[in-house]
C-alpha atoms as a PDB file:
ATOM      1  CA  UNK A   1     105.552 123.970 121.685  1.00  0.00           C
ATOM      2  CA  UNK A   2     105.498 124.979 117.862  1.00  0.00           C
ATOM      3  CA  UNK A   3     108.437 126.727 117.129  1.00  0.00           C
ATOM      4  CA  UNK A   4     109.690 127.848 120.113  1.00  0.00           C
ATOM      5  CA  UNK A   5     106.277 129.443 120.935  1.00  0.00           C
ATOM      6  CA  UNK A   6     103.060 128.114 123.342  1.00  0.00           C
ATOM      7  CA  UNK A   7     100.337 126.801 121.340  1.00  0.00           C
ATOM      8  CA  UNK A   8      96.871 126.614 122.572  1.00  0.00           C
ATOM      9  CA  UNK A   9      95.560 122.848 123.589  1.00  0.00           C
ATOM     10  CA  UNK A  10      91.396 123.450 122.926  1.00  0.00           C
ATOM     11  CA  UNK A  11      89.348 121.530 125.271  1.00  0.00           C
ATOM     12  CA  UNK A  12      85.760 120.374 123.417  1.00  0.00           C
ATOM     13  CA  UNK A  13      82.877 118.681 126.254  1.00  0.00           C
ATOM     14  CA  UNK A  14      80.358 119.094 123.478  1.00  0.00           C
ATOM     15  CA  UNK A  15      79.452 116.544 120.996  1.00  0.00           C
ATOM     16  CA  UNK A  16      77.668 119.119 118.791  1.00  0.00           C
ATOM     17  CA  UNK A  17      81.007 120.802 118.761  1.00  0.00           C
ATOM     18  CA  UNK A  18      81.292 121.471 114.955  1.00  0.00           C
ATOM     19  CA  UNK A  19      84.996 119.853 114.591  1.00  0.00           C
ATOM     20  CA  UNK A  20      83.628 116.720 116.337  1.00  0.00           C
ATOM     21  CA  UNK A  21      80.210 117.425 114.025  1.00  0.00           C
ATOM     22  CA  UNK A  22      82.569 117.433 110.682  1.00  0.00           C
ATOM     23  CA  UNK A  23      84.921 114.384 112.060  1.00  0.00           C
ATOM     24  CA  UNK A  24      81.660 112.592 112.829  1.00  0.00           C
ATOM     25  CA  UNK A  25      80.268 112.863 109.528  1.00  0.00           C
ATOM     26  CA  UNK A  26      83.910 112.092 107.527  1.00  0.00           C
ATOM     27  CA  UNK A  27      83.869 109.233 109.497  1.00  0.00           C
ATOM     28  CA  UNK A  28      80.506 107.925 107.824  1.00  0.00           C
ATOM     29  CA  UNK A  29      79.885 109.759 105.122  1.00  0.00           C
ATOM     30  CA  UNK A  30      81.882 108.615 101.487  1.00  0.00           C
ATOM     31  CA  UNK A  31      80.784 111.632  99.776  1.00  0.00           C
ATOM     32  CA  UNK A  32      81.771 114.049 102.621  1.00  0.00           C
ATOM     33  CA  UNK A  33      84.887 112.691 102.128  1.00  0.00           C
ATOM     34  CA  UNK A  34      85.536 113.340  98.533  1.00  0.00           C
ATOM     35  CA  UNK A  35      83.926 116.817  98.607  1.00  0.00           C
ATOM     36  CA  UNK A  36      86.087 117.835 101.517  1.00  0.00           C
ATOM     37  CA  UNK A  37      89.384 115.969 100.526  1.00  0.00           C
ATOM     38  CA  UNK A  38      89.360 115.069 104.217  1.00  0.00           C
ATOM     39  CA  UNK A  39      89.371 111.709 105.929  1.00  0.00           C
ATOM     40  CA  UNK A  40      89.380 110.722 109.614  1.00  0.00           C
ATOM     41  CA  UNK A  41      92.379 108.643 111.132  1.00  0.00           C
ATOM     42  CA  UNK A  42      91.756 106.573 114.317  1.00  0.00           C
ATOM     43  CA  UNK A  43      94.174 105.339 117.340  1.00  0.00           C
ATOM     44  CA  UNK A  44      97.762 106.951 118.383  1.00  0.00           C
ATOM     45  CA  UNK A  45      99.325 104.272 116.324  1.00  0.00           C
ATOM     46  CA  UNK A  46      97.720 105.524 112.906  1.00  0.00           C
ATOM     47  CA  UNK A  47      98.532 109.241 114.155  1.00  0.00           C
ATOM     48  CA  UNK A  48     101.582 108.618 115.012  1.00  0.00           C
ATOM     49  CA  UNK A  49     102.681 107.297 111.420  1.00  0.00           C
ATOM     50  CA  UNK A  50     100.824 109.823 109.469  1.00  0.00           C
ATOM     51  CA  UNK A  51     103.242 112.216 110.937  1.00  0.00           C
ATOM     52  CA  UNK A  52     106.160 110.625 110.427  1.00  0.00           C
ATOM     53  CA  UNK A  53     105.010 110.175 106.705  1.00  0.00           C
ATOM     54  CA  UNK A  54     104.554 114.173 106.593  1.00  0.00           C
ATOM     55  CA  UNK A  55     100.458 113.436 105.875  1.00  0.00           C
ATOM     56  CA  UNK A  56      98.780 116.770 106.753  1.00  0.00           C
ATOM     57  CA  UNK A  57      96.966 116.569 110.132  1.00  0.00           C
ATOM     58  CA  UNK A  58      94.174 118.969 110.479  1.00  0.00           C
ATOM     59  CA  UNK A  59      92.866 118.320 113.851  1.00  0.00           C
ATOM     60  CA  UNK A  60      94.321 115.931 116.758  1.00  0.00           C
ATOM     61  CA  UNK A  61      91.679 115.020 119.490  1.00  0.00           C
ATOM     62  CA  UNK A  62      92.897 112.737 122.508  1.00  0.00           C
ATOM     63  CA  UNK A  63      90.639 111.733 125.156  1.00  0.00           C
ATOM     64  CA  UNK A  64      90.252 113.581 128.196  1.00  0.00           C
ATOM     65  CA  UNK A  65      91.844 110.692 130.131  1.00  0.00           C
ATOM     66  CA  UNK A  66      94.419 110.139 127.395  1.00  0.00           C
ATOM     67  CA  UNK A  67      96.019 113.221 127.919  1.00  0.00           C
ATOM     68  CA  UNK A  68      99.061 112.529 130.017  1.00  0.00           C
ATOM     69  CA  UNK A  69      99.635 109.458 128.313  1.00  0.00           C
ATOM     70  CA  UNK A  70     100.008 110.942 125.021  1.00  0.00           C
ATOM     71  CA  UNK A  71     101.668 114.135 126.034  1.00  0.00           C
ATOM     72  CA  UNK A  72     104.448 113.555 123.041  1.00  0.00           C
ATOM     73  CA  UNK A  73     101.795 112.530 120.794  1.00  0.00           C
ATOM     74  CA  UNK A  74     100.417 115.839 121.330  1.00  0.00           C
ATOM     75  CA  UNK A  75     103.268 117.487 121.149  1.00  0.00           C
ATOM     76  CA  UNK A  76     104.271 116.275 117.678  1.00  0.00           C
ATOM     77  CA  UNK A  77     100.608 117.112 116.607  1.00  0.00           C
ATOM     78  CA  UNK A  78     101.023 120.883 117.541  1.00  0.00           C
ATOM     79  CA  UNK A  79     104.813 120.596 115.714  1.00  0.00           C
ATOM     80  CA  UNK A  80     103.157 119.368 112.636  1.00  0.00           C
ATOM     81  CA  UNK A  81     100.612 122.411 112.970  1.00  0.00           C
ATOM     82  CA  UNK A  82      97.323 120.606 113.408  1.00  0.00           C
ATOM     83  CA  UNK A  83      94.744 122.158 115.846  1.00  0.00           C
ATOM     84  CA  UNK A  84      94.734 119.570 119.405  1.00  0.00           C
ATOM     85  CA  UNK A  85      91.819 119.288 121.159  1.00  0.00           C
ATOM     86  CA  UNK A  86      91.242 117.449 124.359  1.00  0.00           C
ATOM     87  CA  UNK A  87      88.017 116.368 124.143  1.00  0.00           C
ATOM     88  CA  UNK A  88      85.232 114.148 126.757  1.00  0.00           C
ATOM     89  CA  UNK A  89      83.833 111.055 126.851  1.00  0.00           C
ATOM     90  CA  UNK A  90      80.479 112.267 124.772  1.00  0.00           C
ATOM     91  CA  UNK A  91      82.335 113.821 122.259  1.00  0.00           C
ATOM     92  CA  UNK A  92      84.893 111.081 121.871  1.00  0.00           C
ATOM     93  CA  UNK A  93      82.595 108.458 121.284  1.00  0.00           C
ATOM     94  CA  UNK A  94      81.477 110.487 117.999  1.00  0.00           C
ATOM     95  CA  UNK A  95      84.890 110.580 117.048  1.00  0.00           C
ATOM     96  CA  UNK A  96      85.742 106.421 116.807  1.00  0.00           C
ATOM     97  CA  UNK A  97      83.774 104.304 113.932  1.00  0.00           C
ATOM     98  CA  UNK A  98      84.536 101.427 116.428  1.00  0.00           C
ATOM     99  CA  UNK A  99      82.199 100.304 119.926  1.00  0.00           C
ATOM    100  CA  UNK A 100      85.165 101.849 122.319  1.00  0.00           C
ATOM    101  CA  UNK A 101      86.927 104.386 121.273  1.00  0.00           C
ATOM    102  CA  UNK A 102      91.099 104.067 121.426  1.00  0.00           C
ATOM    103  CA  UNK A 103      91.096 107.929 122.822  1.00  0.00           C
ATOM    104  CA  UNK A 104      92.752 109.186 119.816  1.00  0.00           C
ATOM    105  CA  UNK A 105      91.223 110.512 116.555  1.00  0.00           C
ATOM    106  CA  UNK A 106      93.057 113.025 113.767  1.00  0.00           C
ATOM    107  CA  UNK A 107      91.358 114.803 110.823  1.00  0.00           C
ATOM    108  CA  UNK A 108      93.700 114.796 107.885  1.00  0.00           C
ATOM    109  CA  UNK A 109      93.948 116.192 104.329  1.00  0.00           C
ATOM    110  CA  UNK A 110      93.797 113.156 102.000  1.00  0.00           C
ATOM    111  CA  UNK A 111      95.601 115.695  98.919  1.00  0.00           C
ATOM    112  CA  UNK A 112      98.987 115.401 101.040  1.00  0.00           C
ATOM    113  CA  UNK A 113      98.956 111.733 101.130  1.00  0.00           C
ATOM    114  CA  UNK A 114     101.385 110.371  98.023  1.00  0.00           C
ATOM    115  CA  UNK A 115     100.314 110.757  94.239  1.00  0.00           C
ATOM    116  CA  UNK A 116     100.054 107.839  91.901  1.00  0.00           C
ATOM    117  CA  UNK A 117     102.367 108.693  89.388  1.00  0.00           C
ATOM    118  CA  UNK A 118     103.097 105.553  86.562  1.00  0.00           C
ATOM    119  CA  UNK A 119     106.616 104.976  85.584  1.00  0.00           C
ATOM    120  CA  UNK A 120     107.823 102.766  83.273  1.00  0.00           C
ATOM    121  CA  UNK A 121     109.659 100.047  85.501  1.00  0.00           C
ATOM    122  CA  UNK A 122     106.503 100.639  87.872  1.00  0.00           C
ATOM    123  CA  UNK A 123     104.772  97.645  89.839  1.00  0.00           C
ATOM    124  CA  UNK A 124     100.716  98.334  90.419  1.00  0.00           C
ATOM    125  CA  UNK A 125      97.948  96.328  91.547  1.00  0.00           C
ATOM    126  CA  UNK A 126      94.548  97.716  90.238  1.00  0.00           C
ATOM    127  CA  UNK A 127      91.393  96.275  92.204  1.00  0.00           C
ATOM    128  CA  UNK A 128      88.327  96.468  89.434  1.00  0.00           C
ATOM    129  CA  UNK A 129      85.430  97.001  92.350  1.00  0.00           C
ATOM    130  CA  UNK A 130      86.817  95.204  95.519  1.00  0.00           C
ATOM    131  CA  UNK A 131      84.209  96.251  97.988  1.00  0.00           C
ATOM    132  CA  UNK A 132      85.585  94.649 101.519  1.00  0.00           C
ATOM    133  CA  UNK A 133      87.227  97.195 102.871  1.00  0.00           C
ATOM    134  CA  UNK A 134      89.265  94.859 104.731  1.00  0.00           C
ATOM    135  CA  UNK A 135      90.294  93.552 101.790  1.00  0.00           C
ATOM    136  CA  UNK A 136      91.337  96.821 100.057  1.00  0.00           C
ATOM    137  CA  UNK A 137      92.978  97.743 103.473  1.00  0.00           C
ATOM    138  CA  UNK A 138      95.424  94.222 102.971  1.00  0.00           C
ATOM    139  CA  UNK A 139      95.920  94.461  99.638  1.00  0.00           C
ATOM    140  CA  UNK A 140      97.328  98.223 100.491  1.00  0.00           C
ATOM    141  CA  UNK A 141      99.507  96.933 103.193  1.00  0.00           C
ATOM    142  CA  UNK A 142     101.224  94.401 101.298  1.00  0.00           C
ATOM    143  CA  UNK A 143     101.927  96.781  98.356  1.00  0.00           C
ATOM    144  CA  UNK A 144     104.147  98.555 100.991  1.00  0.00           C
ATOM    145  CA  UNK A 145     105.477  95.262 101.861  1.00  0.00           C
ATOM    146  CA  UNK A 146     106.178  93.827  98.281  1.00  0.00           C
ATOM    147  CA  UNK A 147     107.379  97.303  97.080  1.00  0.00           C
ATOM    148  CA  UNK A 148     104.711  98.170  94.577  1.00  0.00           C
ATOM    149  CA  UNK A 149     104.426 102.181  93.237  1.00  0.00           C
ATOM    150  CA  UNK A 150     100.663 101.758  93.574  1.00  0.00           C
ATOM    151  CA  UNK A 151      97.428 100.879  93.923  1.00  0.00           C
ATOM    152  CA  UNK A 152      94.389 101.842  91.676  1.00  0.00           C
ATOM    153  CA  UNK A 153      91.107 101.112  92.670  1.00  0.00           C
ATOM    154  CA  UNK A 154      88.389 101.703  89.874  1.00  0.00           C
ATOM    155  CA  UNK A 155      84.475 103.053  90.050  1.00  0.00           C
ATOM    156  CA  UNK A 156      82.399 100.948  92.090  1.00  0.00           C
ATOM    157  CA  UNK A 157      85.684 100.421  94.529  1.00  0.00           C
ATOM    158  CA  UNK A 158      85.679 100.973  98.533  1.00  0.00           C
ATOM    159  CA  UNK A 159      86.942 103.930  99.585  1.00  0.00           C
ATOM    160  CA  UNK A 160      90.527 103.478 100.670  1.00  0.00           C
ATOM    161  CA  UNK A 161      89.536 106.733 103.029  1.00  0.00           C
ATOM    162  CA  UNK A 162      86.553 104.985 105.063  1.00  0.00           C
ATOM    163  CA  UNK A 163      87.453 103.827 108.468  1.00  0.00           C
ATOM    164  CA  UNK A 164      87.660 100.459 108.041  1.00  0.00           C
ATOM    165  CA  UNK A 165      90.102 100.308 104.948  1.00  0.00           C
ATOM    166  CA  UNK A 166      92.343 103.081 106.763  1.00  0.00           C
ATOM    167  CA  UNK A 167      92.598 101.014 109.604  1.00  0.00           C
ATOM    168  CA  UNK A 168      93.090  97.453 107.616  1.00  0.00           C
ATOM    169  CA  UNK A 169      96.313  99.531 105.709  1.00  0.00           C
ATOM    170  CA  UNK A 170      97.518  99.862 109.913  1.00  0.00           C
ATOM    171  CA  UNK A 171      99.520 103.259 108.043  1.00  0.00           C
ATOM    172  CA  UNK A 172     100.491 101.768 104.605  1.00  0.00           C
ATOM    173  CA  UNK A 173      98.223 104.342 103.261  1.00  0.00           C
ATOM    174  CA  UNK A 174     100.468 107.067 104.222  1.00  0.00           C
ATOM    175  CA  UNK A 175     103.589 105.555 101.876  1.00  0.00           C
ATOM    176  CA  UNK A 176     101.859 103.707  98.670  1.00  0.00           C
ATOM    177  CA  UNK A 177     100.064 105.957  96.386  1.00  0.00           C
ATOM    178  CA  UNK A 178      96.647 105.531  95.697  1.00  0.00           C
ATOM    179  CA  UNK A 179      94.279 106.117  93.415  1.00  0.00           C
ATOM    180  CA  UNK A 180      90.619 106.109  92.575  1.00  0.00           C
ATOM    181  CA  UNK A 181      87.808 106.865  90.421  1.00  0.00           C
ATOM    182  CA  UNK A 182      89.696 106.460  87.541  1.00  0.00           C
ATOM    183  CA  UNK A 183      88.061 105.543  84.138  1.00  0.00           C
ATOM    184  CA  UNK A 184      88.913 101.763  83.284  1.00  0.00           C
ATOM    185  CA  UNK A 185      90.075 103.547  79.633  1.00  0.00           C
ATOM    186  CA  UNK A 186      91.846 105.609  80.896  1.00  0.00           C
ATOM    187  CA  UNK A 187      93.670 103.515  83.768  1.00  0.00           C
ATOM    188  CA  UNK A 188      94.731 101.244  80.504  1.00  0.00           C
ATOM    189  CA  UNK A 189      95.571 104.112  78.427  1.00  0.00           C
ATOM    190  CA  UNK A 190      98.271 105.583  81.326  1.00  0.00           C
ATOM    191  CA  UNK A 191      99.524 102.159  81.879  1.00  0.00           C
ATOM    192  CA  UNK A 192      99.872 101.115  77.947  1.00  0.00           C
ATOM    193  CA  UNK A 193     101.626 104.593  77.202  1.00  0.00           C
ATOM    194  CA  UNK A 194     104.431 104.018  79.925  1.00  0.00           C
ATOM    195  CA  UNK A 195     104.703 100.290  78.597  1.00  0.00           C
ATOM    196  CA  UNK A 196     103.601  98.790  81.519  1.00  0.00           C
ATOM    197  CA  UNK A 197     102.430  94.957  81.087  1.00  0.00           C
ATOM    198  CA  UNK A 198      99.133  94.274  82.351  1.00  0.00           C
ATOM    199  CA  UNK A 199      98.142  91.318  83.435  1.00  0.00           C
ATOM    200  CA  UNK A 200      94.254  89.897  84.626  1.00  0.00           C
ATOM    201  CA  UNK A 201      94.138  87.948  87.985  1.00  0.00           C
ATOM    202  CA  UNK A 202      91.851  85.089  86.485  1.00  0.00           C
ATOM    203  CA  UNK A 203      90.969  81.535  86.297  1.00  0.00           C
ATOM    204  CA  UNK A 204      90.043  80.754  82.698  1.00  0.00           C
ATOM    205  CA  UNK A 205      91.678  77.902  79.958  1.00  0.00           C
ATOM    206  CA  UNK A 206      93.531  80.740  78.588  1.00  0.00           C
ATOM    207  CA  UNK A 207      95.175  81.572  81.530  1.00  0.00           C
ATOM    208  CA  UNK A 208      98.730  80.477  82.281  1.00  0.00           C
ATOM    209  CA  UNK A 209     100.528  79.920  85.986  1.00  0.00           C
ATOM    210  CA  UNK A 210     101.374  83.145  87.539  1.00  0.00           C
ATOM    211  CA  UNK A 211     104.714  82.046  88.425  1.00  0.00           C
ATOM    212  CA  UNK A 212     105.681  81.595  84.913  1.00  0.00           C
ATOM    213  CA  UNK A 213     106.012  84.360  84.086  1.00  0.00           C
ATOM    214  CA  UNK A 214     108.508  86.475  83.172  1.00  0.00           C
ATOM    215  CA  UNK A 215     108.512  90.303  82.795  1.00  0.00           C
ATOM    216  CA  UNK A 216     111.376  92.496  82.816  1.00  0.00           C
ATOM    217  CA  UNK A 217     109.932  96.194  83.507  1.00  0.00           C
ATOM    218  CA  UNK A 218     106.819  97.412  84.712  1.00  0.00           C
ATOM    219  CA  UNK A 219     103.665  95.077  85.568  1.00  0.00           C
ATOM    220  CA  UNK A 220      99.922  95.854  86.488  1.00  0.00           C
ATOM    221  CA  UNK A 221      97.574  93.313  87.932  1.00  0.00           C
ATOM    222  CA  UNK A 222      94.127  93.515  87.699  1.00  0.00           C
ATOM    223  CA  UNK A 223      92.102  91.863  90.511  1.00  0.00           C
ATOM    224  CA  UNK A 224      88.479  91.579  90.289  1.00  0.00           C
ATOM    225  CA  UNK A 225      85.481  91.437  92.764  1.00  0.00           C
ATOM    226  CA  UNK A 226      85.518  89.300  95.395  1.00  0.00           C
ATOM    227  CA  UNK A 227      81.813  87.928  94.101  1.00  0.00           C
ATOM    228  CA  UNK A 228      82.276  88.386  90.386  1.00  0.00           C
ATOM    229  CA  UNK A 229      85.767  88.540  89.530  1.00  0.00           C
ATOM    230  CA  UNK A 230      87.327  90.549  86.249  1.00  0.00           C
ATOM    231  CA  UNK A 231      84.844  92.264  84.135  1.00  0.00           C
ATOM    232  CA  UNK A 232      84.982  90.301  80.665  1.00  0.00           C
ATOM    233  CA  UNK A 233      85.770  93.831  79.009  1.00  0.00           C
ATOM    234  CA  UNK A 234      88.828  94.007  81.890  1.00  0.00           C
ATOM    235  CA  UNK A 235      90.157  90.668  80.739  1.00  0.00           C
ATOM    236  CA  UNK A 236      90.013  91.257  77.099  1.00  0.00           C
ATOM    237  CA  UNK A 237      91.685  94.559  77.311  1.00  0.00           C
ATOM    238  CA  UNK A 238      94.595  93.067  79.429  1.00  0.00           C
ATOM    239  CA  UNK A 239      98.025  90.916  77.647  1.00  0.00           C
ATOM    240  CA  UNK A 240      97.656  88.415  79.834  1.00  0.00           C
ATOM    241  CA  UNK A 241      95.801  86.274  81.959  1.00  0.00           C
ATOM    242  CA  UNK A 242      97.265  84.746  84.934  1.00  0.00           C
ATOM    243  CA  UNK A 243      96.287  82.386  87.651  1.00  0.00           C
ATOM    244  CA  UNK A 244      97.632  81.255  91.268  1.00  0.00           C
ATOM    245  CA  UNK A 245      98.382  77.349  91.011  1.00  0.00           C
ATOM    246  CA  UNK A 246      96.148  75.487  93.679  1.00  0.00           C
ATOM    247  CA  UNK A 247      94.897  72.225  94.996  1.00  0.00           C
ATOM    248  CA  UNK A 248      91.627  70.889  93.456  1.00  0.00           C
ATOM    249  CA  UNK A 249      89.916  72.055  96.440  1.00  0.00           C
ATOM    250  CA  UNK A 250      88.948  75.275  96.537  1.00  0.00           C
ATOM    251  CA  UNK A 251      87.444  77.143  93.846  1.00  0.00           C
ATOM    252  CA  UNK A 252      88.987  80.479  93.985  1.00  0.00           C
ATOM    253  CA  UNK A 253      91.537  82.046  96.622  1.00  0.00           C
ATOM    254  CA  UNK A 254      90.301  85.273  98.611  1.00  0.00           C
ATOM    255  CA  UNK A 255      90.823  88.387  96.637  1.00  0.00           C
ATOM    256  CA  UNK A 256      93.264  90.017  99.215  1.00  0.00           C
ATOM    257  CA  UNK A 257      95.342  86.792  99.295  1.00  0.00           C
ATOM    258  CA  UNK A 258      95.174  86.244  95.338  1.00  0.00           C
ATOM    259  CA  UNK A 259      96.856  90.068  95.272  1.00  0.00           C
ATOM    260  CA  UNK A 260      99.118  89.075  97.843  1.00  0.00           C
ATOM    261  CA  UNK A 261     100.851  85.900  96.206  1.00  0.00           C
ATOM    262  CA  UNK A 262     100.677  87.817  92.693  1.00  0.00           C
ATOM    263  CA  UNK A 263     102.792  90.598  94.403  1.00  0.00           C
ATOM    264  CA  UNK A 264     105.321  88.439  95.815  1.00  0.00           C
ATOM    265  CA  UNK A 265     105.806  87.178  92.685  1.00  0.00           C
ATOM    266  CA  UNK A 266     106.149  90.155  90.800  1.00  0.00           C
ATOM    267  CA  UNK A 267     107.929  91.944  93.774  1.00  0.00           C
ATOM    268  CA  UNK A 268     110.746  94.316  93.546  1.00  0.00           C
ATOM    269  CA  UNK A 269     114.052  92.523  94.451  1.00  0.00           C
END
């Protein structure tokens, strides 16, 4: 029910249906994605927060067999106003960038996910080209956790919309803002005008312990690559350089975890 009033439930066998075509190509298809401002959300878990975030769900589709078991599920969907289809095996394999499909897949409409806006007693995290998407996915999740207003991913970046980062966030993209494509200029341009300290994730002689420091306002940290760290250009343009204290073992930390540690650290108290 949708205010008070029956709403059709549309029941797709096809997989050549053209929502199940569209979903199917969002799902593996980056510049679909941007062009459409759409992205493709997988499992009732995912679903299930996106609503309760207010994210704009264009199309619900639950598995044939699914149906009973996510009768509220598909309730809420029709509440929220997205189109729910009930859709077959065939079809619902298109639907899942995984080998089994979790019987629930939603279309939604990336613009109503939160804007990046920087404030001056902001925390961000900017990832210079991180391209695991598992990595982009974490780093995403703990900015929910560690209460940071952000996270910027430059050119060259994994799209925070393809399947694998969506589900790595497990629905921390619906409450951080995020943003990408931005030039590296102008990223430092925003940041410097709202006096927002930025600081390069980096192990070099200039660099000083990460837990030293102290900053009273907003921070930025720059993460590079997970092969080829900061850019040199990156560095240069940031006031400081930082670096996570560790054993003589290891050479570097994992870029995820390295984002993590320099969260908690800076985290909102």
């Amino acid at each position: 029910m949708r205010g008070g009033f029956s709403v059709a439930v549309f029941h797709i066998d096809s997989p050549e249906n053209r929502f199940v075509k569209q979903a199917s190509l969002l799902l593996n298809d980056r510049k679909a994605r941007g062009e459409t401002g759409l992205a493709v959300i997988e499992n009732e878990v995912m679903l299930r927060e996106a609503l309760s975030a207010g994210v704009k769900v264009k199309q619900a589709f639950f598995g044939a067999e699914s149906e009973k078991k996510f009768s509220e599920l598909i309730g809420l969907s029709e509440d929220a106003g997205a189109d729910v289809f009930i859709t077959g095996d065939r079809a619902m394999r298109r639907l899942t960038a995984l080998e089994t499909s979790r019987g629930v897949s939603a279309v939604i409409d990336t613009a109503s996910l939160p804007k990046l806006k920087i404030g001056a007693e902001g925390k961000y995290i900017v990832c210079e080209k991180i391209s695991d998407p598992g990595n982009a996915g974490t780093i995403l999740r703990t900015a929910d956790a560690m209460g940071f207003n952000g996270v910027i991913f430059t050119p060259g970046s994994v799209d925070p919309y393809s399947p694998k980062t969506v589900r790595a966030t497990m629905g921390s993209l619906f409450r951080v803002p995020t943003a990408c494509g931005q030039d590296l200029g102008e990223i430092f341009a925003e940041l410097s005008k709202n006096g927002i300290r930025t600081i390069a994730a980096v192990l070099d002689e200039n660099a000083v312990p990460a837990d030293e420091i102290k900053v009273s306002g907003g921070v930025a940290v720059f993460i590079g690559n997970e092969a080829a760290g900061l850019t040199p250009q990156t560095v240069d343009m940031c006031d400081l350089r930082a670096y996570v204290p560790m054993t003589d073992g290891p050479e570097s930390l994992n870029a995820a975890v390295a984002a993590a540690i320099f969260m908690w650290i800076f985290r909102k108290k």
